[in-house]
PDB file of N, CA and C in Angstrom:
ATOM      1  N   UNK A   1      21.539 147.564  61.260  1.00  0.00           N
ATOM      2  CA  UNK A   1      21.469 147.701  59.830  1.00  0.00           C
ATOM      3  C   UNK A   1      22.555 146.850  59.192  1.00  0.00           C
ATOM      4  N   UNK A   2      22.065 146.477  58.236  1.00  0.00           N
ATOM      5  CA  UNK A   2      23.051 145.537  57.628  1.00  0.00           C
ATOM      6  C   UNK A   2      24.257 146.083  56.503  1.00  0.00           C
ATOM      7  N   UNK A   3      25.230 145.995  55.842  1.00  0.00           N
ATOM      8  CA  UNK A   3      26.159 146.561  54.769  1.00  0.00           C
ATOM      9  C   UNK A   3      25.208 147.641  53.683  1.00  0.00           C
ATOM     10  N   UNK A   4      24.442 146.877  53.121  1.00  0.00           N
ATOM     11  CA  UNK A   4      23.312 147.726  52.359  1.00  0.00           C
ATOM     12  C   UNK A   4      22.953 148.918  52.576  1.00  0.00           C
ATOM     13  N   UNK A   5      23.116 149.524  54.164  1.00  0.00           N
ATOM     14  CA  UNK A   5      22.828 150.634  54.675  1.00  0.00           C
ATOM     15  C   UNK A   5      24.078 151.778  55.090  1.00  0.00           C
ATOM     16  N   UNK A   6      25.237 151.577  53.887  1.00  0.00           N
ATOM     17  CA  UNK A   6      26.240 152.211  54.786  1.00  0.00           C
ATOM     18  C   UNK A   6      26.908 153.396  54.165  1.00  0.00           C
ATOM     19  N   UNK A   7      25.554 153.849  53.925  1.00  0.00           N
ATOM     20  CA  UNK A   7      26.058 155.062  52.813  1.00  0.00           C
ATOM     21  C   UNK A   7      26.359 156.628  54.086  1.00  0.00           C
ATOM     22  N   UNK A   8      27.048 157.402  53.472  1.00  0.00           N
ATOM     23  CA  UNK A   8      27.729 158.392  54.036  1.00  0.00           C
ATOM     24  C   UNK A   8      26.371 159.610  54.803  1.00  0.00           C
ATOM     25  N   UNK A   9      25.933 159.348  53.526  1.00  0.00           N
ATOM     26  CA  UNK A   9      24.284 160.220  54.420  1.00  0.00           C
ATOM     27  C   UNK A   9      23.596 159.557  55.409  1.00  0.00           C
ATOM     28  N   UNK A  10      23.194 158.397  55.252  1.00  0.00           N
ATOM     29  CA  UNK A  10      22.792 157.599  56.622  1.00  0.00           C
ATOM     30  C   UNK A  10      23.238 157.932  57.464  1.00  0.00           C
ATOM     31  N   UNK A  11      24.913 158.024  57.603  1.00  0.00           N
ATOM     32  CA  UNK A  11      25.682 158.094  58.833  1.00  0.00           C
ATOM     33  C   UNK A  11      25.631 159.351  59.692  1.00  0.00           C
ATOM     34  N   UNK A  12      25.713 160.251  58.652  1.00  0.00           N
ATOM     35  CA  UNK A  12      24.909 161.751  59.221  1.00  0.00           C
ATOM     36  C   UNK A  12      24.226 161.449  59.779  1.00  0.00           C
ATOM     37  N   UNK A  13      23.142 161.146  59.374  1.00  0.00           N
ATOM     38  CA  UNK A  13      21.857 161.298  60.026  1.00  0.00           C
ATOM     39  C   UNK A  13      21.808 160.602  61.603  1.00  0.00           C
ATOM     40  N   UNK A  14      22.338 159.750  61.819  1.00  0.00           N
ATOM     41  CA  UNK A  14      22.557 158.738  62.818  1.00  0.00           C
ATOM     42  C   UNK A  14      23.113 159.576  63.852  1.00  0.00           C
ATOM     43  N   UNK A  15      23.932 160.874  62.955  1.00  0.00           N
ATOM     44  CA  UNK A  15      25.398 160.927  64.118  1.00  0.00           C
ATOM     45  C   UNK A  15      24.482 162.247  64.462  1.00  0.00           C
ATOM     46  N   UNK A  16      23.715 163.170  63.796  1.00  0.00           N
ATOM     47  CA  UNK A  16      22.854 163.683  64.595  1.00  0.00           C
ATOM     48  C   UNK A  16      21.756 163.729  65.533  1.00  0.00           C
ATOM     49  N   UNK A  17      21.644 162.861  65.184  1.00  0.00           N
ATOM     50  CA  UNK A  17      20.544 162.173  66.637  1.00  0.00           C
ATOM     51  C   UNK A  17      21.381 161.463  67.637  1.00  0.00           C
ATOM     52  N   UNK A  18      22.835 161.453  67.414  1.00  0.00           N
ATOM     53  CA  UNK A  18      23.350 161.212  68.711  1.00  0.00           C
ATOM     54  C   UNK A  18      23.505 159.290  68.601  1.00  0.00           C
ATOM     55  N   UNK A  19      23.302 159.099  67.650  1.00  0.00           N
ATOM     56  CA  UNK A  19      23.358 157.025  67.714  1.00  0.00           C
ATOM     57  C   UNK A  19      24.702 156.753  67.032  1.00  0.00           C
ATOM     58  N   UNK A  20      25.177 156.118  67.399  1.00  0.00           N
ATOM     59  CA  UNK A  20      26.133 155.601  67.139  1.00  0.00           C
ATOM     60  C   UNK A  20      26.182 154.553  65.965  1.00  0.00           C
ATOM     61  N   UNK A  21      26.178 154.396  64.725  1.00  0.00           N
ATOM     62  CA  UNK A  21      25.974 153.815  63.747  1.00  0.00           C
ATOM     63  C   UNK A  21      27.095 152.658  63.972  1.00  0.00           C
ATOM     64  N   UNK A  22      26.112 151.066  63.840  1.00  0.00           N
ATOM     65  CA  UNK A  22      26.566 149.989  63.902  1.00  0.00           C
ATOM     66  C   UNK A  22      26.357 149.270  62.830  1.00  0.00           C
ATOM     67  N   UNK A  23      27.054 149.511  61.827  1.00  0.00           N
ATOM     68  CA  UNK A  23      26.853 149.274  60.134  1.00  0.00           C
ATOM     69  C   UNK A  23      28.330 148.928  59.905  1.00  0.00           C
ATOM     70  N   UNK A  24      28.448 147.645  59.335  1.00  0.00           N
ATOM     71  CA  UNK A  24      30.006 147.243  59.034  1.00  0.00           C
ATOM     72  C   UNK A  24      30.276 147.830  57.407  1.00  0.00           C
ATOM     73  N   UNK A  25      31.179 148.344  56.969  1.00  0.00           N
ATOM     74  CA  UNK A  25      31.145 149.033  55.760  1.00  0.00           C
ATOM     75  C   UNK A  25      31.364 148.178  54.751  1.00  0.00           C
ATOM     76  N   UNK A  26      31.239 148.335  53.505  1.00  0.00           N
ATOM     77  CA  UNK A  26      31.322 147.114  52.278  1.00  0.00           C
ATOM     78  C   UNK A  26      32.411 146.663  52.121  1.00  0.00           C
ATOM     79  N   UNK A  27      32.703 145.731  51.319  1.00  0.00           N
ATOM     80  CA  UNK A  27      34.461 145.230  50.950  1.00  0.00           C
ATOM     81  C   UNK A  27      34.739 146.433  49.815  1.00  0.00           C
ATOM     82  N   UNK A  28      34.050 146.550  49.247  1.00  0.00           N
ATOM     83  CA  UNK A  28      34.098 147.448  47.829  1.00  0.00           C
ATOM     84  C   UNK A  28      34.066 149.288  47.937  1.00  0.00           C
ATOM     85  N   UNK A  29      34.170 149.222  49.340  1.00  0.00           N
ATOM     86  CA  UNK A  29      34.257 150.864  49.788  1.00  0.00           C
ATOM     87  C   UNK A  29      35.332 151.879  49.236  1.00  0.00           C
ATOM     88  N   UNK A  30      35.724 153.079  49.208  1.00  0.00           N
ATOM     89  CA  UNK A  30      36.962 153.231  48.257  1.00  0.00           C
ATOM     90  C   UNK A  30      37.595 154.031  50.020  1.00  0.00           C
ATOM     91  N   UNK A  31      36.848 154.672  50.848  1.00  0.00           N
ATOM     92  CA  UNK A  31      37.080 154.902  51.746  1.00  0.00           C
ATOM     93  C   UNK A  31      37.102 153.883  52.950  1.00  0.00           C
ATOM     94  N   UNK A  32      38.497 154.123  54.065  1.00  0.00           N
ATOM     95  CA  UNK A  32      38.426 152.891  55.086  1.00  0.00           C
ATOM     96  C   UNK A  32      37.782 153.700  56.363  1.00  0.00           C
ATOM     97  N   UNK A  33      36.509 152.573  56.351  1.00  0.00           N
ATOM     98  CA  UNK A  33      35.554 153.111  58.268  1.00  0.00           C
ATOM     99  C   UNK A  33      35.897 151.715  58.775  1.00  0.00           C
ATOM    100  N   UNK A  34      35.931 151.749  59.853  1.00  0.00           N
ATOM    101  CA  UNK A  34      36.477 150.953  60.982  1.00  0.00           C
ATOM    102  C   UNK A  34      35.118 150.501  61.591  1.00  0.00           C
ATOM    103  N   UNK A  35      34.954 149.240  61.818  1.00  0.00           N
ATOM    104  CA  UNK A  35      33.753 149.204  62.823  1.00  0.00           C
ATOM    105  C   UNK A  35      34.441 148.394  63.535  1.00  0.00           C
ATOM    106  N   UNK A  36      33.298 148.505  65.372  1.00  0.00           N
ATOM    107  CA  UNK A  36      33.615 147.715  65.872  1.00  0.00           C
ATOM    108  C   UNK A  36      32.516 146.535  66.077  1.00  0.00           C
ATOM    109  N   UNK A  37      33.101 145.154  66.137  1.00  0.00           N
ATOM    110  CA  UNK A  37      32.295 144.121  65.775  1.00  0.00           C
ATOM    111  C   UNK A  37      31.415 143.757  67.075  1.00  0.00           C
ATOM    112  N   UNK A  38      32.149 144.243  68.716  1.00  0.00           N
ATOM    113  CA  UNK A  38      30.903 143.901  69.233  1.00  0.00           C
ATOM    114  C   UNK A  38      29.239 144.676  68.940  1.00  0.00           C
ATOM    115  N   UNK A  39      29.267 145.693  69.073  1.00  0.00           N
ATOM    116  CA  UNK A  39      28.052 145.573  69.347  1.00  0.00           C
ATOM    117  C   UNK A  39      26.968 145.169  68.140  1.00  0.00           C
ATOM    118  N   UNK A  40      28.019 145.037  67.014  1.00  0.00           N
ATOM    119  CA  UNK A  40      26.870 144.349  65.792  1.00  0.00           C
ATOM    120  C   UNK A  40      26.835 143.030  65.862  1.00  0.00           C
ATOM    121  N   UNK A  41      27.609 142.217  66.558  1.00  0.00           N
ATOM    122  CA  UNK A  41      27.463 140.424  67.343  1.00  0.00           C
ATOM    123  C   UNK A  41      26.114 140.955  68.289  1.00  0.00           C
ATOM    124  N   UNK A  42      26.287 141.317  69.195  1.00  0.00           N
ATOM    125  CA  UNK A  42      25.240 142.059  70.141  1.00  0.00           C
ATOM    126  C   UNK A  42      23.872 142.132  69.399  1.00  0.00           C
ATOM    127  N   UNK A  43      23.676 143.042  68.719  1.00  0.00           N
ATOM    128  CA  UNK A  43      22.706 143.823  67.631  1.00  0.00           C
ATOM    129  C   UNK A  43      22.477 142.223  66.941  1.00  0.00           C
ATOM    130  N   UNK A  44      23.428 141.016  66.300  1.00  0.00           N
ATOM    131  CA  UNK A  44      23.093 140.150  65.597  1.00  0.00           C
ATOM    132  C   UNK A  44      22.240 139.274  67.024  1.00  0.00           C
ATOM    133  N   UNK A  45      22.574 138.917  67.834  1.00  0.00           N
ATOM    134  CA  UNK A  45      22.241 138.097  68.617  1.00  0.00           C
ATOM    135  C   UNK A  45      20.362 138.881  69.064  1.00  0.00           C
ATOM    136  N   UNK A  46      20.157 139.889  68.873  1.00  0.00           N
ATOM    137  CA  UNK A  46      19.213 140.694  69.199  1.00  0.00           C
ATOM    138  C   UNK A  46      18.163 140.319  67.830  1.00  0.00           C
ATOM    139  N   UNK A  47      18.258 140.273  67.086  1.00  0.00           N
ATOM    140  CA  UNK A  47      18.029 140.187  65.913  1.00  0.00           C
ATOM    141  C   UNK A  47      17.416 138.993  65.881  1.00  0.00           C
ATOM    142  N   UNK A  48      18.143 138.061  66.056  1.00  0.00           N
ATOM    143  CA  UNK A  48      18.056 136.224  66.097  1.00  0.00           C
ATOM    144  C   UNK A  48      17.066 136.045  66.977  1.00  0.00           C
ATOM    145  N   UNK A  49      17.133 136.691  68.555  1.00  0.00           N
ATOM    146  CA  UNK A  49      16.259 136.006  69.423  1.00  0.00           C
ATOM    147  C   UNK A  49      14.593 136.574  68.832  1.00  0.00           C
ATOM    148  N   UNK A  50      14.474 137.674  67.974  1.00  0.00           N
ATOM    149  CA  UNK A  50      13.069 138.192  67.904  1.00  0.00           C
ATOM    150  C   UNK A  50      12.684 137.582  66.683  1.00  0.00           C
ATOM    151  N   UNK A  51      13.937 136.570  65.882  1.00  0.00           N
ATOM    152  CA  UNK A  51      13.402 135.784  64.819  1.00  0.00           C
ATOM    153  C   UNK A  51      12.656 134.636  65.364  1.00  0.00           C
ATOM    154  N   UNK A  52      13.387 134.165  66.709  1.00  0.00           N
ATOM    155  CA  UNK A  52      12.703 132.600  67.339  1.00  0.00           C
ATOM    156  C   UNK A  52      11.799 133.272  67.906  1.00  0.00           C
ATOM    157  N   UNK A  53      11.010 134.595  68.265  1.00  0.00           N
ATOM    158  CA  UNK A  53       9.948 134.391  68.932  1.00  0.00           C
ATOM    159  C   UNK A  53       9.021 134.673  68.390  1.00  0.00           C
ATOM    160  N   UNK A  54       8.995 135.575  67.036  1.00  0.00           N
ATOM    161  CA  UNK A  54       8.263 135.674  65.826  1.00  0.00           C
ATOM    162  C   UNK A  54       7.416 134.013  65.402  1.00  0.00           C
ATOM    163  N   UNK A  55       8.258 132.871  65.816  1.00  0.00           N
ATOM    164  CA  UNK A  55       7.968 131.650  65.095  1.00  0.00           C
ATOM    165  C   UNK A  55       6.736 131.262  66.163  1.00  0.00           C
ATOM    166  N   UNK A  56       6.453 131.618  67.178  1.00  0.00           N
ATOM    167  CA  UNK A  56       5.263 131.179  68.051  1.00  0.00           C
ATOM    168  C   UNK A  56       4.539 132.442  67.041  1.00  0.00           C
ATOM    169  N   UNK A  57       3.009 131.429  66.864  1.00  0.00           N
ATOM    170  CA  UNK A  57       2.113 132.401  65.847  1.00  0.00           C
ATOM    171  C   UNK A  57       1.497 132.787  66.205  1.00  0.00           C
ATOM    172  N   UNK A  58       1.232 133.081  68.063  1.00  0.00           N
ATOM    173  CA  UNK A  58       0.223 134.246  68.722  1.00  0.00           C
ATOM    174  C   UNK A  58       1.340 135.266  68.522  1.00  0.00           C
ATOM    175  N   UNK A  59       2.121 135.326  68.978  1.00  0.00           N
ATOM    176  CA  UNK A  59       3.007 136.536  69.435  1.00  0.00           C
ATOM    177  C   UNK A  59       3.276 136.838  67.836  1.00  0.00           C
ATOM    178  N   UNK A  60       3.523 136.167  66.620  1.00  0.00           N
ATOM    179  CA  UNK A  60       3.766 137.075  64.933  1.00  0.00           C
ATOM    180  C   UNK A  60       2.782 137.566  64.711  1.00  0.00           C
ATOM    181  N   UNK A  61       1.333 136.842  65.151  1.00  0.00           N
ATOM    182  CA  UNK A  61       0.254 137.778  64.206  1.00  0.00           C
ATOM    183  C   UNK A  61      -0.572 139.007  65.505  1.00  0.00           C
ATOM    184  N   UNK A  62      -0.201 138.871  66.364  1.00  0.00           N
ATOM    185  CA  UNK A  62      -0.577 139.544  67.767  1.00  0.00           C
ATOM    186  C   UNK A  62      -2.138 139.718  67.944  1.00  0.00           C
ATOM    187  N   UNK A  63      -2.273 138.305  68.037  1.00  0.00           N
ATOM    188  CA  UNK A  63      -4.136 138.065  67.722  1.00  0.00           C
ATOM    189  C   UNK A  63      -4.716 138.452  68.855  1.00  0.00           C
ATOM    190  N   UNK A  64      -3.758 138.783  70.571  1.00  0.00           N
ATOM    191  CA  UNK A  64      -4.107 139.383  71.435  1.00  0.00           C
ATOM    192  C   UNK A  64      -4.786 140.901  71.500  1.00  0.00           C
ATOM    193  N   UNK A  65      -5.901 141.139  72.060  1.00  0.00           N
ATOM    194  CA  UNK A  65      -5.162 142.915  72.402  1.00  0.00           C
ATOM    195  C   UNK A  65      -5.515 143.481  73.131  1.00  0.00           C
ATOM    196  N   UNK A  66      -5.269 142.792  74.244  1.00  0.00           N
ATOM    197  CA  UNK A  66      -4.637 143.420  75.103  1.00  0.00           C
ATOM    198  C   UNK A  66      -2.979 143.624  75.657  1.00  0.00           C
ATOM    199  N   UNK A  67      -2.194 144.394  75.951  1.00  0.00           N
ATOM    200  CA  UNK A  67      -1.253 144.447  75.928  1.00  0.00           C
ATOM    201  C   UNK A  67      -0.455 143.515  77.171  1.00  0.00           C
ATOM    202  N   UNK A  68      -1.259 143.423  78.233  1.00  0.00           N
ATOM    203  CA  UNK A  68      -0.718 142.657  79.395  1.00  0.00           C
ATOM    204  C   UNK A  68      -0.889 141.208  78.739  1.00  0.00           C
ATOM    205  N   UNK A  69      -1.741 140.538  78.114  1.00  0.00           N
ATOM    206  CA  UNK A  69      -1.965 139.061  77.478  1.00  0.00           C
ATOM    207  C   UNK A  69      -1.297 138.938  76.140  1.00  0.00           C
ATOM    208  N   UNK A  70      -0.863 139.945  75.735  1.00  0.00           N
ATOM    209  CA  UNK A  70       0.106 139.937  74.363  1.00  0.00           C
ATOM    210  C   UNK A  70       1.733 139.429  75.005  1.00  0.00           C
ATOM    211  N   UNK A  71       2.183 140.689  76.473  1.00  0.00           N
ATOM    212  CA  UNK A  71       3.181 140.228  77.009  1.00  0.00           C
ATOM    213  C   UNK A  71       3.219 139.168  77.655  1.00  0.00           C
ATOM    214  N   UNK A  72       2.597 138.564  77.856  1.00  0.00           N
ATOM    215  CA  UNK A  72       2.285 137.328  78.940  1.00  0.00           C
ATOM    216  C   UNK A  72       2.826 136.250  78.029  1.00  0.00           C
ATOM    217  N   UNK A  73       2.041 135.906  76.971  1.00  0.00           N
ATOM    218  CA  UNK A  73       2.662 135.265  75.350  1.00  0.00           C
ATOM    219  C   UNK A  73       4.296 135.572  75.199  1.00  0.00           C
ATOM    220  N   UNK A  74       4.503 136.614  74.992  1.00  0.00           N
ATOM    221  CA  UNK A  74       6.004 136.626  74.588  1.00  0.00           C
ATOM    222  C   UNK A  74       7.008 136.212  76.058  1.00  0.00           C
ATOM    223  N   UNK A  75       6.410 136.595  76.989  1.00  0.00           N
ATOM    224  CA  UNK A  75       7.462 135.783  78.360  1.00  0.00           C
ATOM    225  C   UNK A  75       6.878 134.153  77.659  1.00  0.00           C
ATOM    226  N   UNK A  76       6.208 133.974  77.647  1.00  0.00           N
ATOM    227  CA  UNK A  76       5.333 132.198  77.407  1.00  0.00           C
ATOM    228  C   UNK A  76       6.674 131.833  76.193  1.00  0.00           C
ATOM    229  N   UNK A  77       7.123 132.787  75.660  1.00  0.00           N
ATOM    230  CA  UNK A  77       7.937 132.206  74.533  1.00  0.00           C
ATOM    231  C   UNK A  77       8.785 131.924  75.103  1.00  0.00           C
ATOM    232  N   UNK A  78       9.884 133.015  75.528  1.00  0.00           N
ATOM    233  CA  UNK A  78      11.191 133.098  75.905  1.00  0.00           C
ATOM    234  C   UNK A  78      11.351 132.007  76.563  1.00  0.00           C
ATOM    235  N   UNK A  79      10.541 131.892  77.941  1.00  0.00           N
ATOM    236  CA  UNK A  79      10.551 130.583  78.343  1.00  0.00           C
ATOM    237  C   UNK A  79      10.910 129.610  77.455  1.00  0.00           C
ATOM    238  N   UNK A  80       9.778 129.096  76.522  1.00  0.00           N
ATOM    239  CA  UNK A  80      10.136 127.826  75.691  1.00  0.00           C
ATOM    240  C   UNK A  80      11.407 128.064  74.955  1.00  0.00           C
ATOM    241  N   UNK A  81      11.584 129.039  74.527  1.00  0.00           N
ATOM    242  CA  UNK A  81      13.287 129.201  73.725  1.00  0.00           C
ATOM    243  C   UNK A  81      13.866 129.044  74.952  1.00  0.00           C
ATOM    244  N   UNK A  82      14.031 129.589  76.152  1.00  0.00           N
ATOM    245  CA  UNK A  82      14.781 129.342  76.883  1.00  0.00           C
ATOM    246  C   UNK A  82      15.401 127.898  77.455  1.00  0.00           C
ATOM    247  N   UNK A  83      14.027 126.893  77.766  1.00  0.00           N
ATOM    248  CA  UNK A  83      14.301 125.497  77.921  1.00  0.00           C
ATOM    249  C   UNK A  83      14.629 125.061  77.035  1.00  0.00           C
ATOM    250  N   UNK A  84      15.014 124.791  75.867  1.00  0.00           N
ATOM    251  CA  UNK A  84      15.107 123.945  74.701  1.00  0.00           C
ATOM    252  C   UNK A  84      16.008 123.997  74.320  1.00  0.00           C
TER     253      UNK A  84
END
């Protein structure tokens, strides 16, 4: 989740289901929360790779359906992100 999401009730909610909320808090906060920046680098890098595989347009519009030939496509991606 990005700053936009870093309101005090969210965080509840998060912390009852046991997740660990990875939300960096605003500059404009009046209260100081501490985050820590790996795992939202982590979470960013996670983010990024499902933007480059979104850009192959079998795997965005999932014109497959079957689920084994849908995954077959998204390894078919990674690959190409991977070489390049």
């Amino acid at each position: 989740m990005d700053r936009a999401y870093h309101s005090n009730a969210l965080r509840a909610t998060l912390a009852a289901k046991g997740i660990v909320p990875v939300i960096p808090p605003q500059a404009n906060r009046l209260e100081i929360m501490l985050d820590d920046k790996a795992p939202y680098q982590q979470r960013t890098q996670v983010e990024r790779l499902f933007t480059k595989i979104k850009l192959f347009r079998i795997v965005a519009t999932r014109d497959e359906k079957l689920t084994a030939t849908f995954f077959g496509f998204v390894i078919l991606a990674l690959t190409v992100i991977l070489l390049r």
